[in-house]
PDB file of N, CA and C in Angstrom:
ATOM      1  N   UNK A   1       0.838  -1.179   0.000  1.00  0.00           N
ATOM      2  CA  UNK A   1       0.000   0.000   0.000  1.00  0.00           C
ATOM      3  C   UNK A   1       0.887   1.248   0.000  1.00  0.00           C
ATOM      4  N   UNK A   2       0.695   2.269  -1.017  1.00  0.00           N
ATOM      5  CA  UNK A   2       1.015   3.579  -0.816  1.00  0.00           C
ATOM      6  C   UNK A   2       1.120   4.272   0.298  1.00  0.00           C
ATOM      7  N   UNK A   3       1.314   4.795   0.608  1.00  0.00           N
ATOM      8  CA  UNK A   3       1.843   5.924   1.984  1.00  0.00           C
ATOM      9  C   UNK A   3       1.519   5.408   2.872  1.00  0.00           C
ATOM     10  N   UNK A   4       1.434   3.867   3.424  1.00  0.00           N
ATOM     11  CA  UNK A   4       1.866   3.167   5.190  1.00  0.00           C
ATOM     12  C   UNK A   4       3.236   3.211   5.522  1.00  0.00           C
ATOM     13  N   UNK A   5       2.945   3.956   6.784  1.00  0.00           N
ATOM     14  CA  UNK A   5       4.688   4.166   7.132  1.00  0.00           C
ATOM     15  C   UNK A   5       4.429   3.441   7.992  1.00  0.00           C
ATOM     16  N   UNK A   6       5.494   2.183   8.117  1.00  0.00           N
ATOM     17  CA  UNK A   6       5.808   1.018   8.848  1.00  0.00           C
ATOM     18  C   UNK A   6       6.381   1.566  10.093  1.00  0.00           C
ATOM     19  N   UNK A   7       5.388   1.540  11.119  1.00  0.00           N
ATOM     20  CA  UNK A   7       6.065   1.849  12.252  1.00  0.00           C
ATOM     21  C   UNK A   7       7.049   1.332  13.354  1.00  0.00           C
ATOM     22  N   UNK A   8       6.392  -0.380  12.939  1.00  0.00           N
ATOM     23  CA  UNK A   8       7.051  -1.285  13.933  1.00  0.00           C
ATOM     24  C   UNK A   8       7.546  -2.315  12.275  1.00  0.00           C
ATOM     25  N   UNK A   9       8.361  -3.558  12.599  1.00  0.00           N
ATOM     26  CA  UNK A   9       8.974  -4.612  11.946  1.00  0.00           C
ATOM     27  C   UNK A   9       8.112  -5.504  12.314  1.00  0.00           C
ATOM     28  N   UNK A  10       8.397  -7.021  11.760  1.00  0.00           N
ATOM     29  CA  UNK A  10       7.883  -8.632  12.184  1.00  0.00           C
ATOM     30  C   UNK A  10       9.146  -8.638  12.864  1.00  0.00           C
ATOM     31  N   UNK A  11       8.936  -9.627  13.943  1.00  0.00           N
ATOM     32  CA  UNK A  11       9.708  -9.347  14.920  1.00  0.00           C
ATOM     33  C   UNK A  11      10.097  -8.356  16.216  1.00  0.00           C
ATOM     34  N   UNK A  12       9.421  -7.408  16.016  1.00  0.00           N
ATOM     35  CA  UNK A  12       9.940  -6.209  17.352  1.00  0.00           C
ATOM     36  C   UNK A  12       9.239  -6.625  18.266  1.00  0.00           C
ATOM     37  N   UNK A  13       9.650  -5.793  19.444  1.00  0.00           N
ATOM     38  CA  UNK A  13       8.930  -6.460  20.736  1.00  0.00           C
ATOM     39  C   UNK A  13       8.234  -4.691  21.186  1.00  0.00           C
ATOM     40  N   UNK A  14       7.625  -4.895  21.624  1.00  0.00           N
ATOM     41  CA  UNK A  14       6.283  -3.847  21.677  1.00  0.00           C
ATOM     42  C   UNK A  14       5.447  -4.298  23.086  1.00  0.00           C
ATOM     43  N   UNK A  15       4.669  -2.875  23.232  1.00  0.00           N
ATOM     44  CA  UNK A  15       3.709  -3.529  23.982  1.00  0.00           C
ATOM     45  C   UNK A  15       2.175  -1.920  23.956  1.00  0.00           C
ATOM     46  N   UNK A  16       1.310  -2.667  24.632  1.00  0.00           N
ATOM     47  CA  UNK A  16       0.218  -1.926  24.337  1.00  0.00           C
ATOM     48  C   UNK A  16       0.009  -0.288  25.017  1.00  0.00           C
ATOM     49  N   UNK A  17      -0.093   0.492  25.087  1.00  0.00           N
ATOM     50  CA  UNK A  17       0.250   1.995  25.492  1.00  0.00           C
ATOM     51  C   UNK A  17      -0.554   1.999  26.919  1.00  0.00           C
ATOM     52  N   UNK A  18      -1.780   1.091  26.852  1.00  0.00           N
ATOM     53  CA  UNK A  18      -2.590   1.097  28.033  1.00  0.00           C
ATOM     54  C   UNK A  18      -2.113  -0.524  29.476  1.00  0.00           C
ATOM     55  N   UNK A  19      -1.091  -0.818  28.646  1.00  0.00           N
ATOM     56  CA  UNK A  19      -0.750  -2.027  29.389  1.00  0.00           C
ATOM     57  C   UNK A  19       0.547  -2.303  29.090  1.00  0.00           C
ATOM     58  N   UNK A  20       1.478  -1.728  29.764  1.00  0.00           N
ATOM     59  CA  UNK A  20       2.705  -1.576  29.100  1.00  0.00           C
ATOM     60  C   UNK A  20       3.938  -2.190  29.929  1.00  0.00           C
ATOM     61  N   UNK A  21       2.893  -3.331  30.790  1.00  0.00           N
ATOM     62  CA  UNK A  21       3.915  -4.600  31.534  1.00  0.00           C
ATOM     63  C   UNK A  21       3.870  -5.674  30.958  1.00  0.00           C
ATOM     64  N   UNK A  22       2.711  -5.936  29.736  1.00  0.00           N
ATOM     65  CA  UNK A  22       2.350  -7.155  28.927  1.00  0.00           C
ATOM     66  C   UNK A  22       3.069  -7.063  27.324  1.00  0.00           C
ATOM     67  N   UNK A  23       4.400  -7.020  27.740  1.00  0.00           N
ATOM     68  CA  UNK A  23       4.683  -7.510  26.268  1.00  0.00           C
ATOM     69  C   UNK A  23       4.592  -8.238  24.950  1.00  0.00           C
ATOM     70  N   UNK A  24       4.823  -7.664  23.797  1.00  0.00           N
ATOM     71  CA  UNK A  24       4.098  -8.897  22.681  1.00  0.00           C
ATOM     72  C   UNK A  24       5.177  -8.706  21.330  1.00  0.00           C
ATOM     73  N   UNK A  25       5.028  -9.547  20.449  1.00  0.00           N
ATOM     74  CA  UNK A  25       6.333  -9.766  19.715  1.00  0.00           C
ATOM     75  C   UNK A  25       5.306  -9.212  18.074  1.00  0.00           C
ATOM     76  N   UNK A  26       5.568  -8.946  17.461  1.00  0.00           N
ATOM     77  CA  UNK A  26       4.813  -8.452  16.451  1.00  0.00           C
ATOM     78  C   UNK A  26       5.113  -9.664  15.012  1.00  0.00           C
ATOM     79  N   UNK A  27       4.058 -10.350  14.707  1.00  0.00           N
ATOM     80  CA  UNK A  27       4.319 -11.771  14.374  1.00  0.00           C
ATOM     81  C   UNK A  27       4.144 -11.288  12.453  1.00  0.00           C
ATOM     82  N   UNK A  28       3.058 -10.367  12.613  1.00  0.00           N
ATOM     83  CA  UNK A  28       3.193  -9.853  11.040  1.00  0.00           C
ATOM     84  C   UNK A  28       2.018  -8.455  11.045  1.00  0.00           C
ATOM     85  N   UNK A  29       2.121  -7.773   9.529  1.00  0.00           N
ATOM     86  CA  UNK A  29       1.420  -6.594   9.718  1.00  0.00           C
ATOM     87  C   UNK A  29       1.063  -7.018   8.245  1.00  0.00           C
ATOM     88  N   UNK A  30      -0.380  -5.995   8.536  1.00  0.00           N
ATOM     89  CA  UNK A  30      -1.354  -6.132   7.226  1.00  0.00           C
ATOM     90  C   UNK A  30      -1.799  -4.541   6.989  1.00  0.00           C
ATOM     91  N   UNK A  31      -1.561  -3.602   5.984  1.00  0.00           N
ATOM     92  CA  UNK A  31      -2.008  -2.609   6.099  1.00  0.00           C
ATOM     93  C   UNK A  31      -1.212  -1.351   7.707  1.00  0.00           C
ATOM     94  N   UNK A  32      -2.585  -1.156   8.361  1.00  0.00           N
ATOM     95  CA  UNK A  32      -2.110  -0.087   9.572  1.00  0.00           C
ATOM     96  C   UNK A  32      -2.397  -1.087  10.959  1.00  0.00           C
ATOM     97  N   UNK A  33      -2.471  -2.485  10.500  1.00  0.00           N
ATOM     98  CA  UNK A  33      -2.690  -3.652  11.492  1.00  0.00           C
ATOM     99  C   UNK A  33      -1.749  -4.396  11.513  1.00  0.00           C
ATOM    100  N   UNK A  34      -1.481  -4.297  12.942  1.00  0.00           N
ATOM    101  CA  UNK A  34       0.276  -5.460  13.432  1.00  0.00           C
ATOM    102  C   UNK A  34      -0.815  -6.509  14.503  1.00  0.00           C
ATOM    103  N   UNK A  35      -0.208  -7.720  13.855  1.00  0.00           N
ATOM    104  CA  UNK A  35      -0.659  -8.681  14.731  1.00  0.00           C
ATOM    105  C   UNK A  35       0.478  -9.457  15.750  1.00  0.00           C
ATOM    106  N   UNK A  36       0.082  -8.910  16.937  1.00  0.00           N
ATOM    107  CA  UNK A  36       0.556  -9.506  17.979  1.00  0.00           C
ATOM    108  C   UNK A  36       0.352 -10.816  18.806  1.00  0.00           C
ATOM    109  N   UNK A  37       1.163 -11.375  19.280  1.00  0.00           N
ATOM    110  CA  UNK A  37       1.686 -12.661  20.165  1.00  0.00           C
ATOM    111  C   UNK A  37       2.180 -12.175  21.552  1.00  0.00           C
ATOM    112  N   UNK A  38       1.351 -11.882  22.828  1.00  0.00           N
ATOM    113  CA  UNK A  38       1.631 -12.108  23.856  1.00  0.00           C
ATOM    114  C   UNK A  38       3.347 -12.991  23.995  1.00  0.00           C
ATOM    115  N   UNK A  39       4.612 -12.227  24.491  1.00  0.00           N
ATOM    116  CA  UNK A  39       5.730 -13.114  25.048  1.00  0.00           C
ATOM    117  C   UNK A  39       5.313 -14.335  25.803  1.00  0.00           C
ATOM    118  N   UNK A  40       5.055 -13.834  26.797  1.00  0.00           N
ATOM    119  CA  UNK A  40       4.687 -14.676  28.227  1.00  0.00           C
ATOM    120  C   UNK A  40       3.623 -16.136  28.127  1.00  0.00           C
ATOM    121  N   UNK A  41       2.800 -15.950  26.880  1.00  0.00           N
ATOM    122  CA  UNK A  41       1.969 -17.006  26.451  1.00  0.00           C
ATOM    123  C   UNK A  41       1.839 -17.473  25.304  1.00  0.00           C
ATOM    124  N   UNK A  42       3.090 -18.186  24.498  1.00  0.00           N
ATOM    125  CA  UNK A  42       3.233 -17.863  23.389  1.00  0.00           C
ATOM    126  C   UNK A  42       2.321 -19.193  22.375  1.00  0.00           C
ATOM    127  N   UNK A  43       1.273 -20.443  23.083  1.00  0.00           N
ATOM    128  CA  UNK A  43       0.127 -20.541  22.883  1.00  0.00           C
ATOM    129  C   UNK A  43      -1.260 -19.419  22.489  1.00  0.00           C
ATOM    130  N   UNK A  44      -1.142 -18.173  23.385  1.00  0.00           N
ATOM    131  CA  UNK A  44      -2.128 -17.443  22.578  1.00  0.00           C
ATOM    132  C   UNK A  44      -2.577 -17.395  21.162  1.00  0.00           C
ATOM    133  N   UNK A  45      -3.733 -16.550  20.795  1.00  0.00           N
ATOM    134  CA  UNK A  45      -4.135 -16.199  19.477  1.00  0.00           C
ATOM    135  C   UNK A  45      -3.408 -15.237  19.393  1.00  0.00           C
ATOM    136  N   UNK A  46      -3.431 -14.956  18.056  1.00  0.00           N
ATOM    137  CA  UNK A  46      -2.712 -13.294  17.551  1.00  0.00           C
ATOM    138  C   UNK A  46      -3.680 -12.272  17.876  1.00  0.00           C
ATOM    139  N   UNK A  47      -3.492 -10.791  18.316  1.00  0.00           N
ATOM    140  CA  UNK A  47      -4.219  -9.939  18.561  1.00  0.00           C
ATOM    141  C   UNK A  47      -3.465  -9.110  17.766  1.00  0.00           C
ATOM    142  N   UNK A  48      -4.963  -8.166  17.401  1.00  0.00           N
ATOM    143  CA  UNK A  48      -4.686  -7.284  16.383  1.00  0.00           C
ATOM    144  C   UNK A  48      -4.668  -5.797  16.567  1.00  0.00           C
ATOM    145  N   UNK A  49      -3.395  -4.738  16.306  1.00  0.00           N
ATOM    146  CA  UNK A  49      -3.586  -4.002  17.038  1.00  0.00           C
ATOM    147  C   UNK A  49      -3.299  -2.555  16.260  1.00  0.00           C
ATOM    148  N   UNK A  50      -3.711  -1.751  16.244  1.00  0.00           N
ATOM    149  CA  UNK A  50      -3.358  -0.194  15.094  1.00  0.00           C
ATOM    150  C   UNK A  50      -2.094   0.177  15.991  1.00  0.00           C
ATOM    151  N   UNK A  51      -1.320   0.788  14.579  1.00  0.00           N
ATOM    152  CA  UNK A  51       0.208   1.201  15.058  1.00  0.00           C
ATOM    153  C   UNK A  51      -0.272   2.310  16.427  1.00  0.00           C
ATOM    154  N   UNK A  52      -0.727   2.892  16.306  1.00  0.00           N
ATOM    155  CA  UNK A  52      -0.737   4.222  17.585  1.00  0.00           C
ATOM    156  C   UNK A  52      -1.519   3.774  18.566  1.00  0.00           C
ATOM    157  N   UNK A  53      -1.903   1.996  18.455  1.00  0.00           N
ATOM    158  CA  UNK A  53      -1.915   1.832  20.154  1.00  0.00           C
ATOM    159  C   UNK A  53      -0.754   1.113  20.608  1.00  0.00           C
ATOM    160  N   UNK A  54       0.330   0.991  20.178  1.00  0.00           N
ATOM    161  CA  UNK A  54       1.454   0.399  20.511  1.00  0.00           C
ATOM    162  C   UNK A  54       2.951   0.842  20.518  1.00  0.00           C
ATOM    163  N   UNK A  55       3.569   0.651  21.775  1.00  0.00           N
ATOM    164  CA  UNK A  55       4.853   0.957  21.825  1.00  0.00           C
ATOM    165  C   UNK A  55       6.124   0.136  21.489  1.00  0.00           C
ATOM    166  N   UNK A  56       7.139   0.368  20.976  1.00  0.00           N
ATOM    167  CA  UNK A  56       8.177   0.166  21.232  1.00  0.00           C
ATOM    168  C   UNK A  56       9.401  -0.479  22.111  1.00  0.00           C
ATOM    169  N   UNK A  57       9.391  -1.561  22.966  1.00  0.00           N
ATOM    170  CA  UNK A  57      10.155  -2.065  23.708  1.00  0.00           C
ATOM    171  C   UNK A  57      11.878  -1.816  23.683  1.00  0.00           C
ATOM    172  N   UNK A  58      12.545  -1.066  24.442  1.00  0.00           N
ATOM    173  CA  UNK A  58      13.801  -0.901  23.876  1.00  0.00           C
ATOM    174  C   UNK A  58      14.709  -1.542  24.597  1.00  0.00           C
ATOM    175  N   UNK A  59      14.784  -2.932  24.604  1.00  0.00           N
ATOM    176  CA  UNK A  59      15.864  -3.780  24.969  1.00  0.00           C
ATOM    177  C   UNK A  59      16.631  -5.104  24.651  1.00  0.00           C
ATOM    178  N   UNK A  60      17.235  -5.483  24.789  1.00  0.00           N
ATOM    179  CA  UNK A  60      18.190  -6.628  23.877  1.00  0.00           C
ATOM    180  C   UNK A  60      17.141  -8.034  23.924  1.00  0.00           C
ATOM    181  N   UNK A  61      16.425  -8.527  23.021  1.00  0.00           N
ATOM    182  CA  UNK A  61      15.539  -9.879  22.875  1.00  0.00           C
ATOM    183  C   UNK A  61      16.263 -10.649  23.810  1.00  0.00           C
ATOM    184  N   UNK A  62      17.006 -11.070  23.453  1.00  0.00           N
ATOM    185  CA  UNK A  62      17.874 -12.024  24.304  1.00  0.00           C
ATOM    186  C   UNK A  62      17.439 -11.943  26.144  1.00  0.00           C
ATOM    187  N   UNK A  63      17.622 -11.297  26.323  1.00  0.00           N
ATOM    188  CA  UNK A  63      17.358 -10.489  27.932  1.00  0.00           C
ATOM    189  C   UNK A  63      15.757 -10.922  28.310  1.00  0.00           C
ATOM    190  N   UNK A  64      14.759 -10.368  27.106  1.00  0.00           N
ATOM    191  CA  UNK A  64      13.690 -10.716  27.427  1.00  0.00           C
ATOM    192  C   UNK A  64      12.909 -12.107  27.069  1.00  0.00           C
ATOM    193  N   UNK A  65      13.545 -12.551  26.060  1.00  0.00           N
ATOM    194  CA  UNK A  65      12.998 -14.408  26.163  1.00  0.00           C
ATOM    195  C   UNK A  65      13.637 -15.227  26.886  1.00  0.00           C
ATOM    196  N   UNK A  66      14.442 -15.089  27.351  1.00  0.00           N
ATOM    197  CA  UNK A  66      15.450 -16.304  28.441  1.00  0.00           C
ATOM    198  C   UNK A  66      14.835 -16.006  29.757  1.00  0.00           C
ATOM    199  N   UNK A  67      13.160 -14.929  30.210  1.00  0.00           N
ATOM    200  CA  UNK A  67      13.362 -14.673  31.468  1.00  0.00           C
ATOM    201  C   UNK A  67      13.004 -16.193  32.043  1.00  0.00           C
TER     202      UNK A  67
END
């Protein structure tokens, strides 16, 4: 699509602006929709989420999947 500016990657680790102790890994994006995977439950469904309800996680993966 023309003018979607990719805010996040597949792969980044993110989390929701209103819940921002529940991290989630961003599994793929469709349009202005990133579908997320809960870390902590990685059985969950994908949840679907618009770039401007979601943040940015800024720390080394490694650190956060080995907890």
């Amino acid at each position: 699509m023309v003018g979607i500016d990719k805010k996040f990657e597949e792969g980044d680790i993110v989390y929701e602006v209103t819940s921002p102790q529940q991290l989630m890994l961003i599994t793929r994006q469709q349009g202005s929709l990133y579908y997320c995977k809960r870390i902590e439950h990685k059985n969950d469904r994908l949840t679907a989420f618009m770039g401007r309800d979601l943040k940015g996680f800024h720390a080394k993966p490694e650190v956060i999947l080995n907890k």
